[in-house]
C-alpha atoms as a PDB file:
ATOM      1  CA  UNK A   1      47.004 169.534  93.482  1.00  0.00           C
ATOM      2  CA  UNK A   2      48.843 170.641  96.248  1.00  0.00           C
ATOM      3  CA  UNK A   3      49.767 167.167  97.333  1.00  0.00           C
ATOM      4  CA  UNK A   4      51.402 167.452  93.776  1.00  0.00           C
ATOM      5  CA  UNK A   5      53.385 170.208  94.735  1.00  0.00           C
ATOM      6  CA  UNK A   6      54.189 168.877  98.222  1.00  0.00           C
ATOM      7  CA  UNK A   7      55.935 165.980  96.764  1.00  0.00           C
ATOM      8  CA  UNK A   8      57.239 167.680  93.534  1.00  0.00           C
ATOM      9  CA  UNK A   9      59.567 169.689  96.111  1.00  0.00           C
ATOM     10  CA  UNK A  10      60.462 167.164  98.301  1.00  0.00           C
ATOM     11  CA  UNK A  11      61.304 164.802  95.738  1.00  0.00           C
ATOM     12  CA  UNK A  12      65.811 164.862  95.752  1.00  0.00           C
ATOM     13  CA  UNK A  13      66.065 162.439  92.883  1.00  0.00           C
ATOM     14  CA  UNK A  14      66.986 164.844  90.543  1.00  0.00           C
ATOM     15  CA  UNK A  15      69.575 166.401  92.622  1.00  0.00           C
ATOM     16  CA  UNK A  16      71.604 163.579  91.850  1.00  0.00           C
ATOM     17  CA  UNK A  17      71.618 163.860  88.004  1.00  0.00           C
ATOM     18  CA  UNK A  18      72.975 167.320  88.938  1.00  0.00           C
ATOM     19  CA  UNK A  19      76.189 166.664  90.693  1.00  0.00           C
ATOM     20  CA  UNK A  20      77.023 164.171  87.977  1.00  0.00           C
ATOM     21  CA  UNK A  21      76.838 166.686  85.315  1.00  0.00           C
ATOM     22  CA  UNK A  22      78.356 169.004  87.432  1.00  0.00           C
ATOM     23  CA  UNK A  23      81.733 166.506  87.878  1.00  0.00           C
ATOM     24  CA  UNK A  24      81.511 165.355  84.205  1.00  0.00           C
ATOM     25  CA  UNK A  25      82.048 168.903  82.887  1.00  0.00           C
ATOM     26  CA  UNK A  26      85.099 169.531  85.487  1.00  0.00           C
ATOM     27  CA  UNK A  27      86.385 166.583  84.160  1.00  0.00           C
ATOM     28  CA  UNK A  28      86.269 167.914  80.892  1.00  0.00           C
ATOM     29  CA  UNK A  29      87.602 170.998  81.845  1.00  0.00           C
ATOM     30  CA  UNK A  30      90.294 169.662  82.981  1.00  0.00           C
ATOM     31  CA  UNK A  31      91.097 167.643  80.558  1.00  0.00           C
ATOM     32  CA  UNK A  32      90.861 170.212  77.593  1.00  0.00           C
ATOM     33  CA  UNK A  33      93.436 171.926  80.256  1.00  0.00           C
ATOM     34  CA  UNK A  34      95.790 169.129  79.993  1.00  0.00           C
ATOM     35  CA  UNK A  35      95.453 168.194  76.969  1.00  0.00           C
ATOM     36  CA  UNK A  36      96.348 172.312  75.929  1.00  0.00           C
ATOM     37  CA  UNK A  37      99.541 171.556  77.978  1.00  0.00           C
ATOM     38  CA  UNK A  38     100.605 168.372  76.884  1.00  0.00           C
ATOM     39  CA  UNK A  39     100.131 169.773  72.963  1.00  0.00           C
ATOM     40  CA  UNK A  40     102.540 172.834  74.033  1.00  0.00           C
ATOM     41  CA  UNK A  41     105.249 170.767  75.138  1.00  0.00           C
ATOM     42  CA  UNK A  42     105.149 167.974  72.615  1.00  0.00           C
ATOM     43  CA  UNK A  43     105.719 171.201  70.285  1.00  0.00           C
ATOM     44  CA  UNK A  44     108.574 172.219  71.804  1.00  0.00           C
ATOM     45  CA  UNK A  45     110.154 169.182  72.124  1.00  0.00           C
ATOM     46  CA  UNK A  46     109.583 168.132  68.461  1.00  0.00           C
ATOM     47  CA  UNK A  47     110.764 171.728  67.382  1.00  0.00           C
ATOM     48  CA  UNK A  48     113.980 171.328  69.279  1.00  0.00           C
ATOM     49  CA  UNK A  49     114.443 167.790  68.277  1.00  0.00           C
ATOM     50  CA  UNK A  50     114.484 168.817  64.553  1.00  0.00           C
ATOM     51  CA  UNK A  51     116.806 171.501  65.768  1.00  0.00           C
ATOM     52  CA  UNK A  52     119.367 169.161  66.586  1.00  0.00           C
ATOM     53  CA  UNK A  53     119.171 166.814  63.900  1.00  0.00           C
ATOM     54  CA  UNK A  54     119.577 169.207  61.065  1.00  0.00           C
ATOM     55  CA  UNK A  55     122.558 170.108  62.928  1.00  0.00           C
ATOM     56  CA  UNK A  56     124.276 166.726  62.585  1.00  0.00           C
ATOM     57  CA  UNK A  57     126.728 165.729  59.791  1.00  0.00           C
ATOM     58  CA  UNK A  58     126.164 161.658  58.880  1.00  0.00           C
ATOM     59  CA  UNK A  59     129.226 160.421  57.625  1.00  0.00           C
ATOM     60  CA  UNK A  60     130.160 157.246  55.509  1.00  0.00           C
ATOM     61  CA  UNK A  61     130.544 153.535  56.481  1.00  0.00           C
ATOM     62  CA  UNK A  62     134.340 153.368  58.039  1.00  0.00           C
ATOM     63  CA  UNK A  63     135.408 157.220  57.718  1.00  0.00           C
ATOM     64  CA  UNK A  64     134.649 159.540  60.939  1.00  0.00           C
ATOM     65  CA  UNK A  65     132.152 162.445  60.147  1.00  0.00           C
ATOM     66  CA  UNK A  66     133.306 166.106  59.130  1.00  0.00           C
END
C-alpha cells in the first residue's frame, strides 16, 4: 500500500492534462473578450452607416439629385 502511495505522488502525468485546460480556458477567455469587442464596433459602424444613407437623396436617370 504504501508503494501505492509512493508512486501515486510521484506520478506528473496528470500535471500535463492541467496546463492544457488551463490554456484552453484563457483561450476562451479571450476570445469571448474579442469577440464582445468586435460585436461593439460592428454596431457602431452599421448604426452610422444607416445614418448616412437615410441621409442621401437618389435622384433620376440624367437629372442631378435635389
Amino acid at each position: 500500500m504504501m508503494n501505492f502511495v509512493k508512486n501515486f505522488r510521484n506520478d506528473e502525468s496528470g500535471a500535463v492534462t492541467v496546463d492544457w485546460v488551463v490554456l484552453t480556458a484563457a483561450v476562451v477567455g479571450l476570445a469571448i473578450a474579442a469577440y464582445g469587442s468586435i460585436q461593439t464596433g460592428a454596431d457602431n459602424m452599421t448604426t452610422n452607416t444607416a445614418t448616412f444613407l437615410d441621409g442621401q437623396t437618389i435622384g433620376t436617370v440624367g437629372a442631378p439629385a435635389q
